[in-house]
Protein backbone atom coordinates (compact mmCIF):
# COMPACT_ATOMS: atom_id res chain seq x y z
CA UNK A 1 0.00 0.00 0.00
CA UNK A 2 1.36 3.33 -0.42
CA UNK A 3 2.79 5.09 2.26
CA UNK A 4 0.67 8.10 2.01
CA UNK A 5 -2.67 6.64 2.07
CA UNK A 6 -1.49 4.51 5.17
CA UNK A 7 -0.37 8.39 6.28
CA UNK A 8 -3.70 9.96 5.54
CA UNK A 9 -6.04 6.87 6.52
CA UNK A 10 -4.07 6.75 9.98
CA UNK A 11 -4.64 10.97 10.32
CA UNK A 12 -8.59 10.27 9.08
CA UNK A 13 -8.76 7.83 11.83
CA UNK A 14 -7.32 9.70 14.43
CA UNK A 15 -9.76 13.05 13.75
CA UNK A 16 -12.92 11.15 13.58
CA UNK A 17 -12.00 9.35 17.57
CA UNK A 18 -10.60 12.71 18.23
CA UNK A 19 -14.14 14.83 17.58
CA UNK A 20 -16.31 11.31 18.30
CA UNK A 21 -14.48 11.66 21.82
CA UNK A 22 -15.81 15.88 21.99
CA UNK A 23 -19.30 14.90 21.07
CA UNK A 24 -19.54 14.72 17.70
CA UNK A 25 -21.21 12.26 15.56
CA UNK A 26 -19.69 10.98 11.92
CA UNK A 27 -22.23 11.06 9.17
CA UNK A 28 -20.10 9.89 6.19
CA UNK A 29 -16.73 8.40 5.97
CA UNK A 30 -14.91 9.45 2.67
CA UNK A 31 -17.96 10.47 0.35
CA UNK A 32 -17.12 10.64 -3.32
CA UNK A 33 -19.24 11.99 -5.83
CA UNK A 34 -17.69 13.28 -9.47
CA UNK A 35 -16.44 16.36 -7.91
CA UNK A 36 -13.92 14.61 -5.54
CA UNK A 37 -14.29 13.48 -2.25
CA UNK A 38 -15.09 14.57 1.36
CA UNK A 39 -13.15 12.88 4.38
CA UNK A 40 -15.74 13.21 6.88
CA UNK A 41 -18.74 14.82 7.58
CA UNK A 42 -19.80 14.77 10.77
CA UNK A 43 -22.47 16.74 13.26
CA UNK A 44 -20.78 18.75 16.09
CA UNK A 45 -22.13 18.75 19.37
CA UNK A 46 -24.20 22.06 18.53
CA UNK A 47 -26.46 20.38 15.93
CA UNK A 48 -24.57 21.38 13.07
CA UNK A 49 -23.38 19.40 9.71
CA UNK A 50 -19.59 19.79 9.41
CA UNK A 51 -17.41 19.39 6.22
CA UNK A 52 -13.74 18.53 7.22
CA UNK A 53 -10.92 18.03 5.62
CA UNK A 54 -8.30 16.13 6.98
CA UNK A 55 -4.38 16.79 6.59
CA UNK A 56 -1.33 14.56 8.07
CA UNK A 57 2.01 14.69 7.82
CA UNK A 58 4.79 12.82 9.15
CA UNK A 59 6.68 14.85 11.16
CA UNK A 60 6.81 18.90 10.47
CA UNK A 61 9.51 19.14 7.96
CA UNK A 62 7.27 19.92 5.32
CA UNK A 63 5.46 22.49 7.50
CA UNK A 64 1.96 22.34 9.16
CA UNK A 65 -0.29 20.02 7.97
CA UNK A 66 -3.19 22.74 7.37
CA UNK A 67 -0.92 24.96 5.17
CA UNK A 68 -1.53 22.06 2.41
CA UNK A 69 -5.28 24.01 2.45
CA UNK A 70 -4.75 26.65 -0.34
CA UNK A 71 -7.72 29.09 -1.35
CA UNK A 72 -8.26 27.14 -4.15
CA UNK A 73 -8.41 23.42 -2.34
CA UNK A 74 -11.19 25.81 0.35
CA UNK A 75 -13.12 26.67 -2.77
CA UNK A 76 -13.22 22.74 -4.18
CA UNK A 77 -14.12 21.70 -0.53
CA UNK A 78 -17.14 24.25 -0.26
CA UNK A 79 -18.23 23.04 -3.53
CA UNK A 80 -18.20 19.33 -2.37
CA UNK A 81 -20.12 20.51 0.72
CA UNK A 82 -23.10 21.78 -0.89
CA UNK A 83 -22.36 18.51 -3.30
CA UNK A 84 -22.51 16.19 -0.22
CA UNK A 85 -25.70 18.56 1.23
CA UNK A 86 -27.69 18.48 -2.26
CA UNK A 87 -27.57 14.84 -1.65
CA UNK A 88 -28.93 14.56 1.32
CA UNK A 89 -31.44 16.83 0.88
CA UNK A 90 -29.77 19.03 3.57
CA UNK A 91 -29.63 22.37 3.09
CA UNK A 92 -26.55 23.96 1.41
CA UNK A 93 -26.60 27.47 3.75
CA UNK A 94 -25.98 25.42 6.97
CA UNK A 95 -23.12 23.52 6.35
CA UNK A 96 -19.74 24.63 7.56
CA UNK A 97 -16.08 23.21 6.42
CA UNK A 98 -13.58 22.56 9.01
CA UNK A 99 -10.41 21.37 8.68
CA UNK A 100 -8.17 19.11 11.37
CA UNK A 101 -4.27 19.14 10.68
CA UNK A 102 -2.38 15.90 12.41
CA UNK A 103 1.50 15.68 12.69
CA UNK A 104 2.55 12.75 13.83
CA UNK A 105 5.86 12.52 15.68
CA UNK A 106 8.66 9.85 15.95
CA UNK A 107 7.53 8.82 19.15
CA UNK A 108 4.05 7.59 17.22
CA UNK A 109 2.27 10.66 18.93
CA UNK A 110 0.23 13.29 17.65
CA UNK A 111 -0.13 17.19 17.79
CA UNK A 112 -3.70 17.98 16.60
CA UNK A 113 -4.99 21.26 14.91
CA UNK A 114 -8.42 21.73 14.47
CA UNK A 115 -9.81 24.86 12.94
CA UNK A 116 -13.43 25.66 12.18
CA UNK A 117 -15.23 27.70 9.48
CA UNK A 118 -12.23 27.42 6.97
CA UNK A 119 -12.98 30.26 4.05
CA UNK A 120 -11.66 30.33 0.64
């Protein structure tokens, strides 16, 4: 398997226990439609539906995980959003995108960043 997915399946992992643990609820798991696909979309303990991307790295020599989250890649992940809501037939206006940066270090721990309301 490649590295990366192991990397980024390992990080998914981690942020759904990490908000499941705060009181949030996963919806979907990866959700793909032709547009791309969603990492997880979850409910947060306030009632709301929650977009979030997920970014790991190994270690921070390639910077934080979150600075992988360029205007454009906000955008994409807004339009996958109301994608995910049309779907569902949720509406679009209440859905917000988060995103949850995970660096793992050596020692097999984890720092954990998680930002809400990510904007383009």
């Amino acid at each position: 398997m490649d590295p990366r997915r192991t990397t980024g399946d390992r990080g998914e992992d981690l942020a759904a226990t990490y908000l499941t643990d705060r009181g949030w609820t996963v919806l979907a798991r990866n959700w793909r439609c032709v547009h791309g696909e969603i990492d997880l979309v979850l409910r947060d303990p306030d009632g709301a539906a929650v977009v979030c991307e997920v970014k790991t790295r190994n270690g921070s020599g390639w910077g934080s995980p979150l600075e992988a989250i360029t205007r454009a890649k906000a955008l994409r992940l807004r339009r996958l959003a109301a994608a995910w809501a049309r779907a569902q037939g949720a509406p679009v206006d209440d859905l917000r995108v988060d995103a949850v940066g995970i660096t793992w270090h050596a020692d097999g721990t984890a720092a954990i960043e998680h930002v809400r309301g990510i904007e383009p």
